[in-house]
C-alpha atoms as a PDB file:
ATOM      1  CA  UNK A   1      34.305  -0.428 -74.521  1.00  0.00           C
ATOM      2  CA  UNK A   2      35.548   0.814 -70.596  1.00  0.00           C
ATOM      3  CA  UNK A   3      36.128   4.291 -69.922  1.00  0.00           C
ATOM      4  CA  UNK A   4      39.864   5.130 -71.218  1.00  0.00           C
ATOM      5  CA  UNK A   5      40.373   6.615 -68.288  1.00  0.00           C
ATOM      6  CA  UNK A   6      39.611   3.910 -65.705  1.00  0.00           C
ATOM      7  CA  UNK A   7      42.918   2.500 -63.919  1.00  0.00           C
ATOM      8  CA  UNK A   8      42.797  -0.790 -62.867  1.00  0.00           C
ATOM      9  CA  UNK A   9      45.379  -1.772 -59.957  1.00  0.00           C
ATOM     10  CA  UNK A  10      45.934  -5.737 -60.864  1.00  0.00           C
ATOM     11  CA  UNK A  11      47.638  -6.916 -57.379  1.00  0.00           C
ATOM     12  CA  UNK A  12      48.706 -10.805 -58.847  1.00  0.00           C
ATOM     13  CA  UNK A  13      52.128 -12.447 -58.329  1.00  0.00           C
ATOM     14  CA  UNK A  14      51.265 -15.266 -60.725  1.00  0.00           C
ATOM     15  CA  UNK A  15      52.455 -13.868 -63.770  1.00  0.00           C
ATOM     16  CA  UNK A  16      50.585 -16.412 -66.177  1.00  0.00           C
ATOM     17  CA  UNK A  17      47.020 -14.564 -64.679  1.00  0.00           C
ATOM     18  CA  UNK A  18      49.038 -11.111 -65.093  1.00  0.00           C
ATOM     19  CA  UNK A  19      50.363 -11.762 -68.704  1.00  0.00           C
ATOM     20  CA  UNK A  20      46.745 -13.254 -69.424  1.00  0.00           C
ATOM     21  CA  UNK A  21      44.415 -10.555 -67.716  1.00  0.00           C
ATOM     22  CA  UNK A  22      46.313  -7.251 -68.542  1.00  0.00           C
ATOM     23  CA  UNK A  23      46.505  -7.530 -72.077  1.00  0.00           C
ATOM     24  CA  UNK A  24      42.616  -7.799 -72.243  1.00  0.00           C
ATOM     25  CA  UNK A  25      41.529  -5.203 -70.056  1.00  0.00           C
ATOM     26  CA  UNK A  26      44.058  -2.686 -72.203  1.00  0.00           C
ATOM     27  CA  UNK A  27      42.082  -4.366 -75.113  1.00  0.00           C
ATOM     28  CA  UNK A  28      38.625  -3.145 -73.375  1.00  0.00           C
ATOM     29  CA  UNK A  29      40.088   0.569 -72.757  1.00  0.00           C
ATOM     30  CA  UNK A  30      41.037   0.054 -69.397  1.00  0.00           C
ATOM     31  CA  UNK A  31      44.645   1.343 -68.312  1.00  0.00           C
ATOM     32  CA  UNK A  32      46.293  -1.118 -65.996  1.00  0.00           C
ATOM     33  CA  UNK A  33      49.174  -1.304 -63.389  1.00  0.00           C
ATOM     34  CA  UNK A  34      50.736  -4.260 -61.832  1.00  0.00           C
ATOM     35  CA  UNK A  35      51.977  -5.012 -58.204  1.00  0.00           C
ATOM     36  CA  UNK A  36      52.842  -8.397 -57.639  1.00  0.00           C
ATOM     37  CA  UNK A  37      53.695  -8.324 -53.724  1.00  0.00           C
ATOM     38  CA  UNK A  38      51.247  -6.684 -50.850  1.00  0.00           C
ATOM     39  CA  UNK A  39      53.976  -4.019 -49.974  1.00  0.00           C
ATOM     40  CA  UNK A  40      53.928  -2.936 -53.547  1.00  0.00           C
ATOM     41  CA  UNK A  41      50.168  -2.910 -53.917  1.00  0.00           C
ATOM     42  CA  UNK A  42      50.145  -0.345 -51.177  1.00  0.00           C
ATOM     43  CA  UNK A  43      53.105   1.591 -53.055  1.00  0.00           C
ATOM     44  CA  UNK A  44      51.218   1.215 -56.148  1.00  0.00           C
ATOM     45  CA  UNK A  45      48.001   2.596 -54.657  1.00  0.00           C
ATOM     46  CA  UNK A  46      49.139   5.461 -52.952  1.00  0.00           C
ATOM     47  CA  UNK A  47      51.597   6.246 -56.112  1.00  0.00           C
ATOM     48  CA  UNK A  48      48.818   6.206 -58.981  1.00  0.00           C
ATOM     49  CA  UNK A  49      45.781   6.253 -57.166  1.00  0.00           C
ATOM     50  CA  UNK A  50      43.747   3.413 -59.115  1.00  0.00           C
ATOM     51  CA  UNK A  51      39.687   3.483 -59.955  1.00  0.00           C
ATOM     52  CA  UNK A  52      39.656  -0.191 -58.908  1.00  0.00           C
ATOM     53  CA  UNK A  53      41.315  -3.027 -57.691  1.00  0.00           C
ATOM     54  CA  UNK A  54      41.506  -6.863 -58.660  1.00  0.00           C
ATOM     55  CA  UNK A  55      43.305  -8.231 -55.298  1.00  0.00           C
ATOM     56  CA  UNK A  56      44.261 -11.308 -54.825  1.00  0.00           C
ATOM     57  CA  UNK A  57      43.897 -13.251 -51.760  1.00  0.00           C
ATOM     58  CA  UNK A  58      47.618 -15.354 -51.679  1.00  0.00           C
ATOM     59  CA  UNK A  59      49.992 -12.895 -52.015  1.00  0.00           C
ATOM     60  CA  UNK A  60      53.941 -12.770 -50.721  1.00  0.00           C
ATOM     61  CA  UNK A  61      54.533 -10.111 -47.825  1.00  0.00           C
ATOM     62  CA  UNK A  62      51.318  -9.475 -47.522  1.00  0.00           C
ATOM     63  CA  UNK A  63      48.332 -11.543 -47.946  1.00  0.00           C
ATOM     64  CA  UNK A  64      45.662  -9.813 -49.930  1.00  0.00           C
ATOM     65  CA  UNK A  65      43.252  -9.530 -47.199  1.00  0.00           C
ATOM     66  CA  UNK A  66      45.849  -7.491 -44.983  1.00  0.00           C
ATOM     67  CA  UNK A  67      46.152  -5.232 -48.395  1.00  0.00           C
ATOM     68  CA  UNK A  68      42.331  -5.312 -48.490  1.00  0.00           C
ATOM     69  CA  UNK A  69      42.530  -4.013 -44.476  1.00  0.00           C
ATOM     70  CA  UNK A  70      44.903  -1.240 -45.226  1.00  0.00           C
ATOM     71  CA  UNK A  71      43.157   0.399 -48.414  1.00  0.00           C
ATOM     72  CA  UNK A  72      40.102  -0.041 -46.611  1.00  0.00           C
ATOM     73  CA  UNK A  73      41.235   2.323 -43.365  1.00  0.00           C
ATOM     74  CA  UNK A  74      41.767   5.074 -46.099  1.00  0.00           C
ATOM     75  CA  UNK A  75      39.872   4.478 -49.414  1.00  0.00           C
ATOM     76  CA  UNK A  76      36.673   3.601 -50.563  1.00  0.00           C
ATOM     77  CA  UNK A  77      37.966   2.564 -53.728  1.00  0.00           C
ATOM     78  CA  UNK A  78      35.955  -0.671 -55.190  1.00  0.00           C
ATOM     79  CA  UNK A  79      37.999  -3.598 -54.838  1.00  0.00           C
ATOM     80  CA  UNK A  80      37.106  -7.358 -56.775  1.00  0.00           C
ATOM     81  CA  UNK A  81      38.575 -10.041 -55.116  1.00  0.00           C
ATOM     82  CA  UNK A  82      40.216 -13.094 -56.485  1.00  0.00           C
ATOM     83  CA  UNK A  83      39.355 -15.794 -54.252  1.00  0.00           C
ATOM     84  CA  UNK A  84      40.019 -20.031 -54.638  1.00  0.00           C
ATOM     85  CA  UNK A  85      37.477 -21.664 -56.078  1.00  0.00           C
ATOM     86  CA  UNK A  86      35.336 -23.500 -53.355  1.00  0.00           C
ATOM     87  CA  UNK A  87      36.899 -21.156 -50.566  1.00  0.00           C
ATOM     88  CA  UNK A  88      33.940 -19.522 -48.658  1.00  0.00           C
ATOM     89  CA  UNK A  89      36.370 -18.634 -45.874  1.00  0.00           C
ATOM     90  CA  UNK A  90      38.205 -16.283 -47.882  1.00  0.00           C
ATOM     91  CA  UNK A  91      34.978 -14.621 -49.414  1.00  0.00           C
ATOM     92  CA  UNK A  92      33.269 -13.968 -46.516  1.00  0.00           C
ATOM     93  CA  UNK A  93      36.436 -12.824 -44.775  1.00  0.00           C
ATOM     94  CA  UNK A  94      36.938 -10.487 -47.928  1.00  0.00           C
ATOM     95  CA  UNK A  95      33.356  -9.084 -47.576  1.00  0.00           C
ATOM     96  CA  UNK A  96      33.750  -8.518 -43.867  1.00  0.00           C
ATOM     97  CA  UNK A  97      37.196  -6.498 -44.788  1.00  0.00           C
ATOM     98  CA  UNK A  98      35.240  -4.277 -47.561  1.00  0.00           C
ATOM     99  CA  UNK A  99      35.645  -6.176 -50.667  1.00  0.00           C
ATOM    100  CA  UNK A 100      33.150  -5.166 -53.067  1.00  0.00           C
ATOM    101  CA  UNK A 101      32.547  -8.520 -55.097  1.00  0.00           C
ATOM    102  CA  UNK A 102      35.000 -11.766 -55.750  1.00  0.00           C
ATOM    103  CA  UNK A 103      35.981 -13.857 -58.290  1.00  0.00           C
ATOM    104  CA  UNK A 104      36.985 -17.348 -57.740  1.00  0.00           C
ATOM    105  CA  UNK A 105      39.663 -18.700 -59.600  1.00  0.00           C
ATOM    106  CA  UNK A 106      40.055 -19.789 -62.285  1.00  0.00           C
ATOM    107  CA  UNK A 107      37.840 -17.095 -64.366  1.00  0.00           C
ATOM    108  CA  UNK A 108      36.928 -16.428 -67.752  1.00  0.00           C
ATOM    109  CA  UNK A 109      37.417 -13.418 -68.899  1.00  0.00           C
ATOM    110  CA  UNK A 110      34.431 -12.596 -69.622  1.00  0.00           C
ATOM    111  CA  UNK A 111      33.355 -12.698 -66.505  1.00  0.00           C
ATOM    112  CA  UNK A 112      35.674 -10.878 -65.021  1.00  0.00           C
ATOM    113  CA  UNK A 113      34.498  -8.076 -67.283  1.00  0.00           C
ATOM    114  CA  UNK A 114      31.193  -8.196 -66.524  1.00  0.00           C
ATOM    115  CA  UNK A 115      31.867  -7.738 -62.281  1.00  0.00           C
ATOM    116  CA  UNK A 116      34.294  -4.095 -63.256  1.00  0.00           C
ATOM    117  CA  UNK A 117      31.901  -3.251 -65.758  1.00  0.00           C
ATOM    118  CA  UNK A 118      29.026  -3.650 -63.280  1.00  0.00           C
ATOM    119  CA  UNK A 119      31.118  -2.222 -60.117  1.00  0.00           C
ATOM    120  CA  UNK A 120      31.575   1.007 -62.286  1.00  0.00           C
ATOM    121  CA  UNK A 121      27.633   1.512 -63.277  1.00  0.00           C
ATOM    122  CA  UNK A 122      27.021   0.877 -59.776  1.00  0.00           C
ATOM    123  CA  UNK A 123      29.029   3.841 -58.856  1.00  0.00           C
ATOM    124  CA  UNK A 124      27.657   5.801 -61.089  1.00  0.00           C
ATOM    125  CA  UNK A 125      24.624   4.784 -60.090  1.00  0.00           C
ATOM    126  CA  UNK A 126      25.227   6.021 -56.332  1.00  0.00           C
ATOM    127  CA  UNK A 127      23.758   9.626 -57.061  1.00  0.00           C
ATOM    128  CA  UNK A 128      20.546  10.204 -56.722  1.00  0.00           C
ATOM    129  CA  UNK A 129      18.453  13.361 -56.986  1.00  0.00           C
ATOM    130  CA  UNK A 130      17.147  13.628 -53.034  1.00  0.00           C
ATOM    131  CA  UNK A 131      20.392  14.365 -50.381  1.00  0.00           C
ATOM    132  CA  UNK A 132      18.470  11.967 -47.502  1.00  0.00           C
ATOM    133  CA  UNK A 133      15.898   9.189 -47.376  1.00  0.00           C
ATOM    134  CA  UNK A 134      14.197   8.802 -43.702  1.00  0.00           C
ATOM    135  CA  UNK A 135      12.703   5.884 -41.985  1.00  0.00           C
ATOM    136  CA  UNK A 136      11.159   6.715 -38.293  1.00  0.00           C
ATOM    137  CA  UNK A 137      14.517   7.685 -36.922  1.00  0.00           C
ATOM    138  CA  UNK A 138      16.853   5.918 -39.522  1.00  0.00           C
ATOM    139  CA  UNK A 139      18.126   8.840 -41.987  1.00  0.00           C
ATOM    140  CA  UNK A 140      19.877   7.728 -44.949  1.00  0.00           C
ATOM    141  CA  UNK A 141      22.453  10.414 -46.518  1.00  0.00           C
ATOM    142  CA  UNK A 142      23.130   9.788 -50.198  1.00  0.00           C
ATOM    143  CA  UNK A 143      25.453  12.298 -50.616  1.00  0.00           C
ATOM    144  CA  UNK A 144      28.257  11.415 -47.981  1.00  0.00           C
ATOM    145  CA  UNK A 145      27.067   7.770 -48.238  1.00  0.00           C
ATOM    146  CA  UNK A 146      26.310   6.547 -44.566  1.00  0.00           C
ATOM    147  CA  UNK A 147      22.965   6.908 -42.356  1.00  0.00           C
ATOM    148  CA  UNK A 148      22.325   8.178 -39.047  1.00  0.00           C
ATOM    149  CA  UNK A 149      20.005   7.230 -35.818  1.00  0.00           C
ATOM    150  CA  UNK A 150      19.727   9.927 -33.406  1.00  0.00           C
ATOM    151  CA  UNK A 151      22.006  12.072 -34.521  1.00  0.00           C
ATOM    152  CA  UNK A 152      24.886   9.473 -34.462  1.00  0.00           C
ATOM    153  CA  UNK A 153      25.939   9.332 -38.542  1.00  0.00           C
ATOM    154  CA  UNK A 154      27.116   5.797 -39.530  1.00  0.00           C
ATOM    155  CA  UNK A 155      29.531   5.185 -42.142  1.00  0.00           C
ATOM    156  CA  UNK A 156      28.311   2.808 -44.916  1.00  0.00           C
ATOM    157  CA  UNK A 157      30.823   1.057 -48.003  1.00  0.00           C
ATOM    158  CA  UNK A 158      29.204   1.481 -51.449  1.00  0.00           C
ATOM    159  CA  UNK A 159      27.629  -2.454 -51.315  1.00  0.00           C
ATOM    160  CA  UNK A 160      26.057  -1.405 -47.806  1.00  0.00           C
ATOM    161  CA  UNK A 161      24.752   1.804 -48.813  1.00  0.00           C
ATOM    162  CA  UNK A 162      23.029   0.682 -52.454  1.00  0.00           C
ATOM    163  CA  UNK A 163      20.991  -2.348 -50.275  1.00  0.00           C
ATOM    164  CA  UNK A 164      19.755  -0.097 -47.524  1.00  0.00           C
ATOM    165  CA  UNK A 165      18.626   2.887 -49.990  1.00  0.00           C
ATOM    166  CA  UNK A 166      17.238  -0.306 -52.354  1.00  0.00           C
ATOM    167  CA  UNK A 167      15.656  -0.857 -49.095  1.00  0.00           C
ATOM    168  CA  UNK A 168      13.820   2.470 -48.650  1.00  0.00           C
ATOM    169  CA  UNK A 169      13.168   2.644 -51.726  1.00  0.00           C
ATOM    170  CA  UNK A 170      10.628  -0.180 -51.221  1.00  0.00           C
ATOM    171  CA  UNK A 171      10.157  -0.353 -47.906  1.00  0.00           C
ATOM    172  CA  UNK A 172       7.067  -2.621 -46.374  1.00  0.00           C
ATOM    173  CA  UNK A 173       7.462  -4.673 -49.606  1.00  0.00           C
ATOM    174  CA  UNK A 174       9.377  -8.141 -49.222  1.00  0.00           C
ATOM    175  CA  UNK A 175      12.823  -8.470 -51.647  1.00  0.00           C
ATOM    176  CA  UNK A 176      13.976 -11.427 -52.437  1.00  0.00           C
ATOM    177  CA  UNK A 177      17.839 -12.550 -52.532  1.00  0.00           C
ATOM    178  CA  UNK A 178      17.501 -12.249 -56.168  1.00  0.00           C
ATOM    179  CA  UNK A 179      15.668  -8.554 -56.350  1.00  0.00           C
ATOM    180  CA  UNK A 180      18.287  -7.596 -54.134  1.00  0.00           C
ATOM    181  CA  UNK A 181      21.354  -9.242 -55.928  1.00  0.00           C
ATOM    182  CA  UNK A 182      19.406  -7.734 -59.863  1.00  0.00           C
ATOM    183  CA  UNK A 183      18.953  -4.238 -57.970  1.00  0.00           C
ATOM    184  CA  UNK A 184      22.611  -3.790 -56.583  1.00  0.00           C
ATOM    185  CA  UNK A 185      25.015  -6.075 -58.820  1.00  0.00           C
ATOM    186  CA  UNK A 186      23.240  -6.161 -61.408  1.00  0.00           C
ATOM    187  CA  UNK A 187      20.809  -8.497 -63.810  1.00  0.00           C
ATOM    188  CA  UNK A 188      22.768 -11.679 -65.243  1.00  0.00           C
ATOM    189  CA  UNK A 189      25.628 -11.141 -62.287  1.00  0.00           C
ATOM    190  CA  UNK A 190      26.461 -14.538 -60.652  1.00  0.00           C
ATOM    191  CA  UNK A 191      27.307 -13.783 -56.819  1.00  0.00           C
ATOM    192  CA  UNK A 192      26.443 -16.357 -54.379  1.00  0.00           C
ATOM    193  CA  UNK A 193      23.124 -15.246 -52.375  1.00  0.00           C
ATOM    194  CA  UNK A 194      24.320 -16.134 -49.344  1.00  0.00           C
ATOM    195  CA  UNK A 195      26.569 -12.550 -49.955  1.00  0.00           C
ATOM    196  CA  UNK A 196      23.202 -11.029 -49.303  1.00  0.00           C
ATOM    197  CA  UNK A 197      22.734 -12.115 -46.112  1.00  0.00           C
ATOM    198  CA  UNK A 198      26.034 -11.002 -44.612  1.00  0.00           C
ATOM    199  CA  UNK A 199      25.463  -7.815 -45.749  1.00  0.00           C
ATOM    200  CA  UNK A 200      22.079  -7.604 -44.492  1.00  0.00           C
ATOM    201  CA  UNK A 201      24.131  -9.113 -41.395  1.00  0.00           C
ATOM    202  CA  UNK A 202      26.219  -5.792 -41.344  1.00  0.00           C
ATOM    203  CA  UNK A 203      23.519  -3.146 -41.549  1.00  0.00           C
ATOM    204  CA  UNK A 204      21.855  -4.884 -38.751  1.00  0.00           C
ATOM    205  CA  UNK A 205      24.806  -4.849 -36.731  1.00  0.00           C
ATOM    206  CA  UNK A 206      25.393  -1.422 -36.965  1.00  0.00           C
ATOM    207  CA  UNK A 207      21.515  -0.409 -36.372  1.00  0.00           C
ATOM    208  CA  UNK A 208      21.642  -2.442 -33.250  1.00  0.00           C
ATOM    209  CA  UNK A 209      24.691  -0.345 -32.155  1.00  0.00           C
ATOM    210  CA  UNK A 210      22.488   2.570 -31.698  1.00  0.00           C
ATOM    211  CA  UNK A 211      18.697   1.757 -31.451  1.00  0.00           C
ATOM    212  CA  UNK A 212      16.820  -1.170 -30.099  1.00  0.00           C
ATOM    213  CA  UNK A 213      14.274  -0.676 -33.082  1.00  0.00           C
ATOM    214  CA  UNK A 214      13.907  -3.184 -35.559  1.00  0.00           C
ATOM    215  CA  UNK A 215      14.185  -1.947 -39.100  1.00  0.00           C
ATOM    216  CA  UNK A 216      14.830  -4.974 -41.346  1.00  0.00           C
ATOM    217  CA  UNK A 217      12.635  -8.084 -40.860  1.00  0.00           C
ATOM    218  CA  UNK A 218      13.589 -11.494 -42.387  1.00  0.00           C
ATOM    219  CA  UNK A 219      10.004 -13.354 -44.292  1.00  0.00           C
ATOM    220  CA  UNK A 220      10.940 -16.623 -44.488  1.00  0.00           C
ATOM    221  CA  UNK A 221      11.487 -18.806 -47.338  1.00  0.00           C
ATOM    222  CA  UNK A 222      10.567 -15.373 -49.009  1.00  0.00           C
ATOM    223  CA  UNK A 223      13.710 -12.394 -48.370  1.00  0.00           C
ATOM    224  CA  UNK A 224      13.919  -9.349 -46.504  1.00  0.00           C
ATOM    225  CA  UNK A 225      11.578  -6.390 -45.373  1.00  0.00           C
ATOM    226  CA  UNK A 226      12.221  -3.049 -44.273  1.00  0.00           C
ATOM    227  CA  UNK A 227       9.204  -2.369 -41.748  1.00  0.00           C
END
């Protein structure tokens, strides 16, 4: 059973997926509340402050990645996406907006469970003992969850951070997309690998911002490396 005191923020204006999803997350412990436009997700989540959100992409008034935009310039709060099945578009566009995972639709419930139930233990999962973990000049801080490079600090989201520290954690040793998917979602969770690489696409980006040093190496046909 969830934590009773989760809150799960279900942003969905089909109400068959509303009427069907709600009563079994209540069922699991969860305690739910339901917007069913974009304006009133952001009502919603500044009124009653949520623990997650299940956003979906087509929404009226605002489309769920616009939602996903404006709780993102605010709040780290982990966010599942509901996506169309077969839609890469809107997956990668809901990664590159700070969506922590997706779901395509239609789902089983069961899965669905799995992905919150996951997202929490990875949050919980997101303190560890040592403040800092250091790489020649790259200084990961676990405590206000972003890194630095000379002295400039670097904000990280919660996916970002958990792959770089899984990163120094093993450094000089090769991961593969499936060590890294097992050590970050989660054993048994079903996310396409190619999610990997555009977050390993992100924490490049914003090395390269500030150094000319190369940190993480791809090994072909093998994974990734941080060197």
């Amino acid at each position: 059973m969830a934590e009773e005191s989760k809150k799960i923020l279900i942003v969905e204006d089909d109400k068959g997926i509303s009427d069907f999803v709600i009563p079994e997350l209540e069922h699991e412990g969860f305690r739910t509340v339901l917007a069913e436009t974009g304006r009133q997700a952001l009502e919603k989540f500044d009124e009653e402050n949520p623990d997650l959100i299940l956003l979906d992409v087509m929404l009226p008034e605002l489309n769920g990645l616009e939602v996903l935009r404006r709780i993102r310039a605010k709040s780290n709060v982990p966010i599942i996406l509901e996506t169309a099945r077969g839609e890469t578009i809107d997956k990668i566009n809901g990664l590159n907006s700070g969506a922590d995972d997706y779901i395509p639709k239609p789902f089983e419930i069961e899965e669905l469970l799995a992905r919150i139930n996951a997202l929490f233990r990875r949050i919980n999962s997101m303190k560890p003992a040592e403040s800092s973990l250091s790489v020649r000049s790259l200084k990961l801080n676990t405590d206000r969850m972003s890194f630095s490079i000379n002295e400039n600090e670097i904000p990280l989201s919660k996916t970002e951070f958990l792959m770089l520290k899984n990163f120094i954690e093993n450094m000089n040793k090769v991961l593969s997309r499936a060590d890294i998917i097992d050590a970050i979602w989660g054993k048994g969770h079903f996310i396409d690998e190619n999610t990997v690489d555009v977050y390993v696409g992100y924490l490049r980006s914003k090395i390269a911002e500030h150094t000319k040093e190369e940190f993480i190496k791809t090994v072909r046909g093998a994974g990734y490396m941080l060197v």
